[in-house]
C-alpha atoms as a PDB file:
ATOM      1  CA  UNK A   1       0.000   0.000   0.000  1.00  0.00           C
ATOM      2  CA  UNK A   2       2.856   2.676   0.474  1.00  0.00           C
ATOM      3  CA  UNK A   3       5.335   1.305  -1.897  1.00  0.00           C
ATOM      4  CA  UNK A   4       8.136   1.258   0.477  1.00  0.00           C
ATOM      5  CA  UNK A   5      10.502  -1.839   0.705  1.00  0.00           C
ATOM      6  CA  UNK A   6      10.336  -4.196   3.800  1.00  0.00           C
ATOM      7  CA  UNK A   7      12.385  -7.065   2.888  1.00  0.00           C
ATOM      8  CA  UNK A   8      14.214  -8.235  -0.610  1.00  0.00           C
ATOM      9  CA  UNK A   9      15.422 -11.356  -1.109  1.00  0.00           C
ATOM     10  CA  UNK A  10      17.188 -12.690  -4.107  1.00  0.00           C
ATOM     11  CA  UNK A  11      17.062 -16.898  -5.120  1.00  0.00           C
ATOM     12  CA  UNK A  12      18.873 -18.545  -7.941  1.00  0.00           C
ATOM     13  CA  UNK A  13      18.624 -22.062  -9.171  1.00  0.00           C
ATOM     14  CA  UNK A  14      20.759 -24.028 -11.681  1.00  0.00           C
ATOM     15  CA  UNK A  15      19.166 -25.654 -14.190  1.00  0.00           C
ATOM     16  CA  UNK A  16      14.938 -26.348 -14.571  1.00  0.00           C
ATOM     17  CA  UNK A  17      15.294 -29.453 -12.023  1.00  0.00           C
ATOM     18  CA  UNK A  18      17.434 -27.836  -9.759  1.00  0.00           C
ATOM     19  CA  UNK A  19      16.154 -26.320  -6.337  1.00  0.00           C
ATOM     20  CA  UNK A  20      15.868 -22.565  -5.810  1.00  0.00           C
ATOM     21  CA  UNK A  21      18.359 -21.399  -3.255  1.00  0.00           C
ATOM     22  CA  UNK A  22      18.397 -18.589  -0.861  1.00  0.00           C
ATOM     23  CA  UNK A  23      21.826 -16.472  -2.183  1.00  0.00           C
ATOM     24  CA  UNK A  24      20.391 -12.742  -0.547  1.00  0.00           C
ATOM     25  CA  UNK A  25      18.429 -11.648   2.007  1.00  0.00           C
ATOM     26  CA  UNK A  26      17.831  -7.868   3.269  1.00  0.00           C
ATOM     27  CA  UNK A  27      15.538  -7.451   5.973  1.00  0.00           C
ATOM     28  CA  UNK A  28      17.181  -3.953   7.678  1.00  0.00           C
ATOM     29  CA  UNK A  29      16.282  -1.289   5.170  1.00  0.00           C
ATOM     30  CA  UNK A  30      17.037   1.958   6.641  1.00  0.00           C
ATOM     31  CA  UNK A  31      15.455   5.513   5.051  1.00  0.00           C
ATOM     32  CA  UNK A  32      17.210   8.911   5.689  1.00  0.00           C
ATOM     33  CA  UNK A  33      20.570   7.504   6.955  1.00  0.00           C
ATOM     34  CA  UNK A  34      23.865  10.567   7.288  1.00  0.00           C
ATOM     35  CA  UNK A  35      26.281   9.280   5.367  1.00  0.00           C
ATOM     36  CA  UNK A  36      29.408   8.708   7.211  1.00  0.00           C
ATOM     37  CA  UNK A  37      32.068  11.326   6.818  1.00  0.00           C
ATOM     38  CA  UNK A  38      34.542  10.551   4.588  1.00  0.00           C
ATOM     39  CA  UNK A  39      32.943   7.191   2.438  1.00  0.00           C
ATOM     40  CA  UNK A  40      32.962   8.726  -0.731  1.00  0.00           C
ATOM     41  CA  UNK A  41      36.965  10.221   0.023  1.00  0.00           C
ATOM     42  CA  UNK A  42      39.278  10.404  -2.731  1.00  0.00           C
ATOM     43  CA  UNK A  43      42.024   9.785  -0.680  1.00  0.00           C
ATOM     44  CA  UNK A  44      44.140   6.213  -1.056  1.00  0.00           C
ATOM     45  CA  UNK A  45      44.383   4.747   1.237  1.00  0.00           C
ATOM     46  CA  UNK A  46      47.881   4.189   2.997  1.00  0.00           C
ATOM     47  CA  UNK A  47      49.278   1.068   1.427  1.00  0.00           C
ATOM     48  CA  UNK A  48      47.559   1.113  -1.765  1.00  0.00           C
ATOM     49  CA  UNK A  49      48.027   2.806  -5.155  1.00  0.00           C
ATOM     50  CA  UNK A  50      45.306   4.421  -7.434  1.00  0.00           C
ATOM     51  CA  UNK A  51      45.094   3.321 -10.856  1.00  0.00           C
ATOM     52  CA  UNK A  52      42.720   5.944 -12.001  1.00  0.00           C
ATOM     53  CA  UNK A  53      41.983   9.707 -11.245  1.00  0.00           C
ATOM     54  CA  UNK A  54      38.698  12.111 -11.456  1.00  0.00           C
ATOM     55  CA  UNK A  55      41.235  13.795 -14.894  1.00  0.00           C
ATOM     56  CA  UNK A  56      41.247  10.287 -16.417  1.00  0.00           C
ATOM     57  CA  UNK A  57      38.713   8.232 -15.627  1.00  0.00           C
ATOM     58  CA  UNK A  58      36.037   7.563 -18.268  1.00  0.00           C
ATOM     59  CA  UNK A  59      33.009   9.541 -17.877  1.00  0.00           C
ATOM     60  CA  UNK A  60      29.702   7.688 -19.381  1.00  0.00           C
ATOM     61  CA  UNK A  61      27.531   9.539 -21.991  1.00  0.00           C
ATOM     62  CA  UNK A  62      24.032  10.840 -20.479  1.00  0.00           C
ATOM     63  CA  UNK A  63      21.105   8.271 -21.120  1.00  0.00           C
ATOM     64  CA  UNK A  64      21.377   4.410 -22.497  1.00  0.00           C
ATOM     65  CA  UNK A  65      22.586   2.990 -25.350  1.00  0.00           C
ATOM     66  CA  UNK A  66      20.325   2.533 -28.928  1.00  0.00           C
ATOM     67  CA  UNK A  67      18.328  -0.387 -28.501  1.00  0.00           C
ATOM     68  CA  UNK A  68      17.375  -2.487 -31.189  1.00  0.00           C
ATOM     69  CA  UNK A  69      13.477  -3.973 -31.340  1.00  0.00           C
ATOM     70  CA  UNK A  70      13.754  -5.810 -34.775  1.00  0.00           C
ATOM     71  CA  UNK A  71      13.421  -5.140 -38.063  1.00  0.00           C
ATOM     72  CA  UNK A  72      16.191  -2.174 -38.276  1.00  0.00           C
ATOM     73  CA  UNK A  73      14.161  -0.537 -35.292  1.00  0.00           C
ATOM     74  CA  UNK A  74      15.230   0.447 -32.110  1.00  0.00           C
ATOM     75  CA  UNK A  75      15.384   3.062 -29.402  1.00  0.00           C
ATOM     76  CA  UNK A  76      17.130   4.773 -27.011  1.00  0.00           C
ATOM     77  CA  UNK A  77      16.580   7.011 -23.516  1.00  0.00           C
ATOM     78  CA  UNK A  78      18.221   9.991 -22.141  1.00  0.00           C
ATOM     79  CA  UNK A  79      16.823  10.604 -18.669  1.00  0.00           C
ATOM     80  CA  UNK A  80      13.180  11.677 -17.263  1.00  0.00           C
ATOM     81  CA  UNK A  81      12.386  14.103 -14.310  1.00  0.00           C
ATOM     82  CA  UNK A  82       8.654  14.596 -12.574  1.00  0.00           C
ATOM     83  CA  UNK A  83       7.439  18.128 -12.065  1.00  0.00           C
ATOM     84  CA  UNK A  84       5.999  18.780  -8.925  1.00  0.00           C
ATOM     85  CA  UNK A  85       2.454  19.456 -10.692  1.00  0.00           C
ATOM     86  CA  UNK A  86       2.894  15.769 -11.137  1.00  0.00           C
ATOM     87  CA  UNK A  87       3.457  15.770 -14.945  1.00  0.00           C
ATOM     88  CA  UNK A  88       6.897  14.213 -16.689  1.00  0.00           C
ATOM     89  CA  UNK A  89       9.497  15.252 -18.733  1.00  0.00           C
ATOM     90  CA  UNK A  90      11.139  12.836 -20.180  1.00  0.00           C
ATOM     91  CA  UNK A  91      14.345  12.650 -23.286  1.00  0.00           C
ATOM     92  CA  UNK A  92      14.010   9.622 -25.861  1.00  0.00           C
ATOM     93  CA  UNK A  93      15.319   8.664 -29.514  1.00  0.00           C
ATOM     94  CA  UNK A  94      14.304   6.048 -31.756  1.00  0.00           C
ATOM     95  CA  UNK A  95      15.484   4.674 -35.584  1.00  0.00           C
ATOM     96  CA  UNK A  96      14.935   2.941 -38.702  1.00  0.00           C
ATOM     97  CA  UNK A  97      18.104   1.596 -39.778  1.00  0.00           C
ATOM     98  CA  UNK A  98      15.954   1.162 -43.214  1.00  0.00           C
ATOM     99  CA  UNK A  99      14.260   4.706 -43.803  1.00  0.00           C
ATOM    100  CA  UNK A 100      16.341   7.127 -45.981  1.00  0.00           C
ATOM    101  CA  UNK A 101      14.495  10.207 -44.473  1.00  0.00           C
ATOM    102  CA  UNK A 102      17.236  11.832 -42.738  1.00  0.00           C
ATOM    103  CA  UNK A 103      16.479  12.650 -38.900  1.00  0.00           C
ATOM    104  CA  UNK A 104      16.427  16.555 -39.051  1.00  0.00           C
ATOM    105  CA  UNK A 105      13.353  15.973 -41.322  1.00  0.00           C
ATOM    106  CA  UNK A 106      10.981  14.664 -38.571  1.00  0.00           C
ATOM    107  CA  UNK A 107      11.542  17.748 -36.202  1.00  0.00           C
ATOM    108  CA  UNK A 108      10.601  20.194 -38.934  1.00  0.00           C
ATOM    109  CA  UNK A 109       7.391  22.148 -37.977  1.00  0.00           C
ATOM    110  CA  UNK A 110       7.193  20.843 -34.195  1.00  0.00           C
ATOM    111  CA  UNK A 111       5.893  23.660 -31.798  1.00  0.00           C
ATOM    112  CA  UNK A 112       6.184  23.960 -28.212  1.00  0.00           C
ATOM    113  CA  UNK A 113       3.138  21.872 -26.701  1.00  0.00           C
ATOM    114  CA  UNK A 114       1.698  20.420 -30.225  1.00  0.00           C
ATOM    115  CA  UNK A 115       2.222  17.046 -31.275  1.00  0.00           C
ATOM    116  CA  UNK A 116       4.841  14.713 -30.729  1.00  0.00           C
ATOM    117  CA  UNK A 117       7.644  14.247 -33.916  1.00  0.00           C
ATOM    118  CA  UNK A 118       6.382  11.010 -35.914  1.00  0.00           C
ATOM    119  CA  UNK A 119       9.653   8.928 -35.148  1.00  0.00           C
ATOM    120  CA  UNK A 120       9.647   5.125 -36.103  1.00  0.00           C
ATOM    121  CA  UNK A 121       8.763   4.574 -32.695  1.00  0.00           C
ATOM    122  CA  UNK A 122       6.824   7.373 -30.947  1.00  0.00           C
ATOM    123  CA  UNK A 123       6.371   7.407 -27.461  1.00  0.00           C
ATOM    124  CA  UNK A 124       3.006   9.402 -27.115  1.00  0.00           C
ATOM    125  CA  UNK A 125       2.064   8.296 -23.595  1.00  0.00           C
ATOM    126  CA  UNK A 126       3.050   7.053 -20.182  1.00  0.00           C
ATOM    127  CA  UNK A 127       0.940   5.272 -17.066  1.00  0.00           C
ATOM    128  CA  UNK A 128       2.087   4.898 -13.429  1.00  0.00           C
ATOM    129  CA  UNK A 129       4.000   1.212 -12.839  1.00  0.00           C
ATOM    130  CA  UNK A 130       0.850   0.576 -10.381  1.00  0.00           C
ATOM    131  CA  UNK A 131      -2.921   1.266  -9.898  1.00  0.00           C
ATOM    132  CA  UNK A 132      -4.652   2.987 -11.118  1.00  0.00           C
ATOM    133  CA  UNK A 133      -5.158   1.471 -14.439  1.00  0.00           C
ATOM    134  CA  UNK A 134      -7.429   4.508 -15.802  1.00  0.00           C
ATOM    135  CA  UNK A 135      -4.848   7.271 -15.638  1.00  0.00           C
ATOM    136  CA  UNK A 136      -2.462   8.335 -18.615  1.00  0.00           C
ATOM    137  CA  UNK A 137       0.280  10.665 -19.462  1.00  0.00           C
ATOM    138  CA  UNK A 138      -0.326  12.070 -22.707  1.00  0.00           C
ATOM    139  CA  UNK A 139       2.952  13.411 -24.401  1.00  0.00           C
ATOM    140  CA  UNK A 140       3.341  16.678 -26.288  1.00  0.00           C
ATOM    141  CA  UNK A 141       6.874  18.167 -28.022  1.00  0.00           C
ATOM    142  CA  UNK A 142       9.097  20.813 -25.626  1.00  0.00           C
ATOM    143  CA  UNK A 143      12.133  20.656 -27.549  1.00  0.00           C
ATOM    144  CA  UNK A 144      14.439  18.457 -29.531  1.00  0.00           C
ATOM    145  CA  UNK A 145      18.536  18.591 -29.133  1.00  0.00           C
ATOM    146  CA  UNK A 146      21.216  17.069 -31.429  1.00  0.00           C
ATOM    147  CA  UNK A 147      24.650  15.723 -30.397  1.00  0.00           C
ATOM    148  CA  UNK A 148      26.341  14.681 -33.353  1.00  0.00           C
ATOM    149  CA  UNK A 149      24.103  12.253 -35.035  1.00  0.00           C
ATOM    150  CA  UNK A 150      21.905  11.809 -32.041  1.00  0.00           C
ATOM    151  CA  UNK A 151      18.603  13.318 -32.116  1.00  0.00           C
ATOM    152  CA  UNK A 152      16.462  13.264 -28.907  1.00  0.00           C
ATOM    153  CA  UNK A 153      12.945  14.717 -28.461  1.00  0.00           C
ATOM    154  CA  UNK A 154      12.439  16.157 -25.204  1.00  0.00           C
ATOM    155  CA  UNK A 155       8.676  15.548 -24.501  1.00  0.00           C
ATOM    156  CA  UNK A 156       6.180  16.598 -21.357  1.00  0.00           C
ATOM    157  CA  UNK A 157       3.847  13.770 -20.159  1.00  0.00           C
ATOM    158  CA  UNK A 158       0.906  15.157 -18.457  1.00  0.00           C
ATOM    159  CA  UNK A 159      -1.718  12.964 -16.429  1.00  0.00           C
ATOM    160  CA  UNK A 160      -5.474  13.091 -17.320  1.00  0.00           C
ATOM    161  CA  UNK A 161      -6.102  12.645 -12.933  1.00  0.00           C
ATOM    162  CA  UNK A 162      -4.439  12.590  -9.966  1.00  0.00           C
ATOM    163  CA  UNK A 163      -1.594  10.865  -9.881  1.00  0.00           C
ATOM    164  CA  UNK A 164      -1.107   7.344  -7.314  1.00  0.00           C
ATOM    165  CA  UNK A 165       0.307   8.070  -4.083  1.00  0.00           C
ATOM    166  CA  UNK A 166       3.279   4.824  -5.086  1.00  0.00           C
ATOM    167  CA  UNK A 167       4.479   6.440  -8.577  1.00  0.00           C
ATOM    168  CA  UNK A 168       7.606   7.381  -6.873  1.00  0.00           C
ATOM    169  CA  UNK A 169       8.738   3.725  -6.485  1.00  0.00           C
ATOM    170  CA  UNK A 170       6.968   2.261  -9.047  1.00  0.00           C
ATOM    171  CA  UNK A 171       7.883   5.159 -11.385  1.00  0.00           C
ATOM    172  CA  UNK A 172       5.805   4.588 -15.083  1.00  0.00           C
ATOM    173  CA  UNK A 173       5.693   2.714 -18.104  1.00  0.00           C
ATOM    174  CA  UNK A 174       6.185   3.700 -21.434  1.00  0.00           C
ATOM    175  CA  UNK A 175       3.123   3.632 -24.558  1.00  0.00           C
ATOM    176  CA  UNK A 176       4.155   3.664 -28.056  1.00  0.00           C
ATOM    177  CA  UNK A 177       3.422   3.342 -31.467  1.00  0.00           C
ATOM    178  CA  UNK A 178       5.003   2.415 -34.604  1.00  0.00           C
ATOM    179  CA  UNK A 179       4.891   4.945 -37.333  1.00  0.00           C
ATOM    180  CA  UNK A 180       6.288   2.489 -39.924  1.00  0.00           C
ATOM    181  CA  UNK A 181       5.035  -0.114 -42.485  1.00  0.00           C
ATOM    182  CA  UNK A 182       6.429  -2.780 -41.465  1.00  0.00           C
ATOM    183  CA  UNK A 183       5.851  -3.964 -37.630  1.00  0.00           C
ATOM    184  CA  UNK A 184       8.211  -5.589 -35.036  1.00  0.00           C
ATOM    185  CA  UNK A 185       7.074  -8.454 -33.374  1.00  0.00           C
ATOM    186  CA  UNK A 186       8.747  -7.380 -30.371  1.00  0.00           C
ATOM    187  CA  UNK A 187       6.750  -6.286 -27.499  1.00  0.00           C
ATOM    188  CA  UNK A 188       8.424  -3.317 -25.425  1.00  0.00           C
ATOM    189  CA  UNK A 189       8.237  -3.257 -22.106  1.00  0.00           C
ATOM    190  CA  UNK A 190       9.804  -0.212 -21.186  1.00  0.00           C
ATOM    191  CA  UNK A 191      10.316   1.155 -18.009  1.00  0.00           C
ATOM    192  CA  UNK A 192      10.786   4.875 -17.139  1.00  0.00           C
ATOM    193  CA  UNK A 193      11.995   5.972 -13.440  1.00  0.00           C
ATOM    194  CA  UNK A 194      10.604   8.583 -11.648  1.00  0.00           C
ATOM    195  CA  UNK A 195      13.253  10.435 -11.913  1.00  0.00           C
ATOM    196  CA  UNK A 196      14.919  13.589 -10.284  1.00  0.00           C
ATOM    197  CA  UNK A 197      11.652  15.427  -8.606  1.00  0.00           C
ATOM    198  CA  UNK A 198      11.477  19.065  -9.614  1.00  0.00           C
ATOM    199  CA  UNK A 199      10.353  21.713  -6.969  1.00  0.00           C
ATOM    200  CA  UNK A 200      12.165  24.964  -8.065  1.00  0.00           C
ATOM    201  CA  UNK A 201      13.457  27.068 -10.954  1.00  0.00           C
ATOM    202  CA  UNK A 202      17.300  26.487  -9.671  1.00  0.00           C
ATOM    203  CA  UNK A 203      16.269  22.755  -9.592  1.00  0.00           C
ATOM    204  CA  UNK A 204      14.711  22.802 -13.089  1.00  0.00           C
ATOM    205  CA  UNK A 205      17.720  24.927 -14.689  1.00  0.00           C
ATOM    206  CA  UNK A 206      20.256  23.028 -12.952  1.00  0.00           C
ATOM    207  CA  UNK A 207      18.746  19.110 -13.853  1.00  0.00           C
ATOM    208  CA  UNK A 208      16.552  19.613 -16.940  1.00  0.00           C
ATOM    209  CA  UNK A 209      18.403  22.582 -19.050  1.00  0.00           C
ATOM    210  CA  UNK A 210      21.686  21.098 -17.804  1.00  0.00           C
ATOM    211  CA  UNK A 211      20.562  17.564 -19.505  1.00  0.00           C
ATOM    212  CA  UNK A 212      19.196  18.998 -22.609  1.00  0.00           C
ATOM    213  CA  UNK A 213      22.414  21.130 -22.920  1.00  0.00           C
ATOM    214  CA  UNK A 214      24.723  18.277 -22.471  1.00  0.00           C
ATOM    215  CA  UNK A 215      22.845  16.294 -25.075  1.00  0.00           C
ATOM    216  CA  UNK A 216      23.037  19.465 -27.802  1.00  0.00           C
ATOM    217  CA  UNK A 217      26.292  20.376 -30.385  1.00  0.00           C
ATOM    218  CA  UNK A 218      26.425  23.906 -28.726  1.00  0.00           C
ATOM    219  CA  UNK A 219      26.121  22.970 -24.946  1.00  0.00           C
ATOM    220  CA  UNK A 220      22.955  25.051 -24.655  1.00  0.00           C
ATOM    221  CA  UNK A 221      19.628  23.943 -23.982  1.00  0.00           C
ATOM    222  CA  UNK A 222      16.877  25.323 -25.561  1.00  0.00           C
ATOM    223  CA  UNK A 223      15.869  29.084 -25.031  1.00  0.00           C
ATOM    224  CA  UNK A 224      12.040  28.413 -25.116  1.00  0.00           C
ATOM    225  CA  UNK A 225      12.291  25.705 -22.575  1.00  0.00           C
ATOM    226  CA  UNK A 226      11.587  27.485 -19.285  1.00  0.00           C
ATOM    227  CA  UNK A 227      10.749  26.483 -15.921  1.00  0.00           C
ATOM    228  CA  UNK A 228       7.777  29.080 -15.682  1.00  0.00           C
ATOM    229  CA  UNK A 229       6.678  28.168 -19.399  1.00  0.00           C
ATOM    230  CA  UNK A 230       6.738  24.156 -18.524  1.00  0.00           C
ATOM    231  CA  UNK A 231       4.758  24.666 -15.732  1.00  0.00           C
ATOM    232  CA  UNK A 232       2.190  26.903 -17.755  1.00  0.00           C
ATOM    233  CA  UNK A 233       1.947  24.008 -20.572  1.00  0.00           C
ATOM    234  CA  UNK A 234       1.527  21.562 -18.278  1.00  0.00           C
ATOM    235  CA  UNK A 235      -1.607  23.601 -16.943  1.00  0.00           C
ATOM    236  CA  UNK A 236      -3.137  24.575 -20.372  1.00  0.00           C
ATOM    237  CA  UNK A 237      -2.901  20.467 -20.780  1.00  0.00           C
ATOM    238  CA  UNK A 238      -4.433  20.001 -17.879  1.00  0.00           C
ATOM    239  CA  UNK A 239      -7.147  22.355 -18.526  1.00  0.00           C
ATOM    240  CA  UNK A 240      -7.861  20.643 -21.953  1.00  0.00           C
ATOM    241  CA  UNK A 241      -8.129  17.025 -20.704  1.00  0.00           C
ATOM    242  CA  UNK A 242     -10.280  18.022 -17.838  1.00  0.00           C
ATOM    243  CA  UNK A 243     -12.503  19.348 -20.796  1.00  0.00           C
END
C-alpha cells in the first residue's frame, strides 16, 4: 500500500530441475541515513596505489545505449524528471536503420506543446507502474537537441487525474506506437523511473536545461524551454483534458 521496501530477497537455481536457493536476504532497510564522513573520500588509502583519477577516468555519456526492437528498429533514452504538478518530462530517440528520411526531417514544424515528432517509434504516452489502471500521461513536443548524429525529443507527459500516491517507487511505463510499415514483433516493455523530482526554478535549470544542454552540439539547452513556461503548458494540458 505505500510502496516502500520491507524485505528483498534474491534466489537462484541451476538448471529447470534444480532447487531454488536462498543467495540474498535484506531485511534492515534503513530511510534517511547521514552518510558517514569521509565514504565517498578520494584519498588512497595508505598502502595502496590508485590506478585511475577524477582527470582520467572515463566519464559515461548521459542516457542508455540505442536499442534495437527488430526489423532495423530500435530506441534509445536519455533521462526523465517529474514536475511537482505531477506531470513528466522525459528525453528519448528512436530509428529505422531502413528509412532514408534523414532525422532533421521529422523535427521540422514541431511547436512547443503540439504534437509529438512522428519517429519510427513514438512514445506518445506514459501510465504509473501501479494502480490505477485509468490514468495516462499524454505526451506533447518541448524541444528536440542534437549531439552529433543523435537526435532526442524532449517531450512533457501530463496525467489526465491525480496521480497514485506509489508512482515514486513504481515510477511509469512507457506507450508507443510504430509509425512504420512494417511492424516488429517485439513487445516493449519499457520502463521509465521517476526520476529527479522538480520543486524549483534552480532545480529545473540546474537538472533539466543542464541535460538537454549536455545532449546538444552547442552545450545550450533550448531558449524556449523554461521552468515558468513548462509549468504553464503543463496547466493549459491540464485544462484541456479536464474538458
Amino acid at each position: 500500500s505505500t510502496g516502500e521496501c520491507k524485505r528483498r530477497q534474491f534466489w537462484m537455481r541451476f538448471g529447470d530441475k534444480q532447487q531454488w536457493e536462498l543467495r540474498q536476504e535484506y531485511d534492515k532497510i534503513e530511510r534517511d541515513v547521514d552518510i558517514p564522513e569521509g565514504l565517498f573520500s578520494m584519498e588512497v588509502p595508505e598502502g595502496y596505489e590508485a590506478d585511475n583519477t577524477k582527470e582520467t577516468a572515463t566519464l559515461s555519456e548521459l542516457g542508455s545505449p540505442m536499442v534495437g526492437c527488430g526489423f532495423g528498429v530500435g530506441h534509445g533514452t536519455a533521462i526523465s524528471f517529474t514536475m511537482s504538478d505531477g506531470s513528466v518530462i522525459w528525453g528519448w530517440n528512436s530509428f529505422d536503420q531502413e528509412s532514408e528520411k534523414p532525422q532533421e526531417e521529422f523535427f521540422k514544424g514541431l511547436t512547443f506543446g503540439g504534437p509529438l515528432p512522428k519517429l519510427p517509434i513514438e512514445f506518445n504516452a506514459l501510465k504509473p507502474g501501479g494502480e490505477p489502471k485509468d490514468i495516462i500521461y499524454t505526451g506533447y513536443h518541448l524541444a528536440y537537441t542534437r549531439k552529433v548524429d543523435r537526435f532526442t525529443e524532449w517531450a512533457i507527459y501530463v496525467p489526465n487525474g491525480t496521480p497514485p500516491k506509489n508512482v515514486k517507487q513504481l515510477g511509469y511505463h512507457a506507450l508507443y506506437v510504430f509509425n512504420i510499415g512494417r511492424k516488429p514483433r517485439l513487445k516493449m516493455n519499457l520502463p521509465v523511473p521517476y526520476g529527479l523530482l522538480i520543486e524549483t526554478k534552480g532545480d529545473f535549470d540546474k537538472w533539466v536545461l543542464g541535460a538537454m544542454a549536455e545532449l546538444s552540439d552547442d552545450g545550450k539547452a533550448p531558449e524556449n524551454v523554461t521552468y515558468e513556461s513548462v509549468l504553464q503548458l503543463a496547466e493549459q494540458i491540464r485544462e484541456s483534458l479536464a474538458q
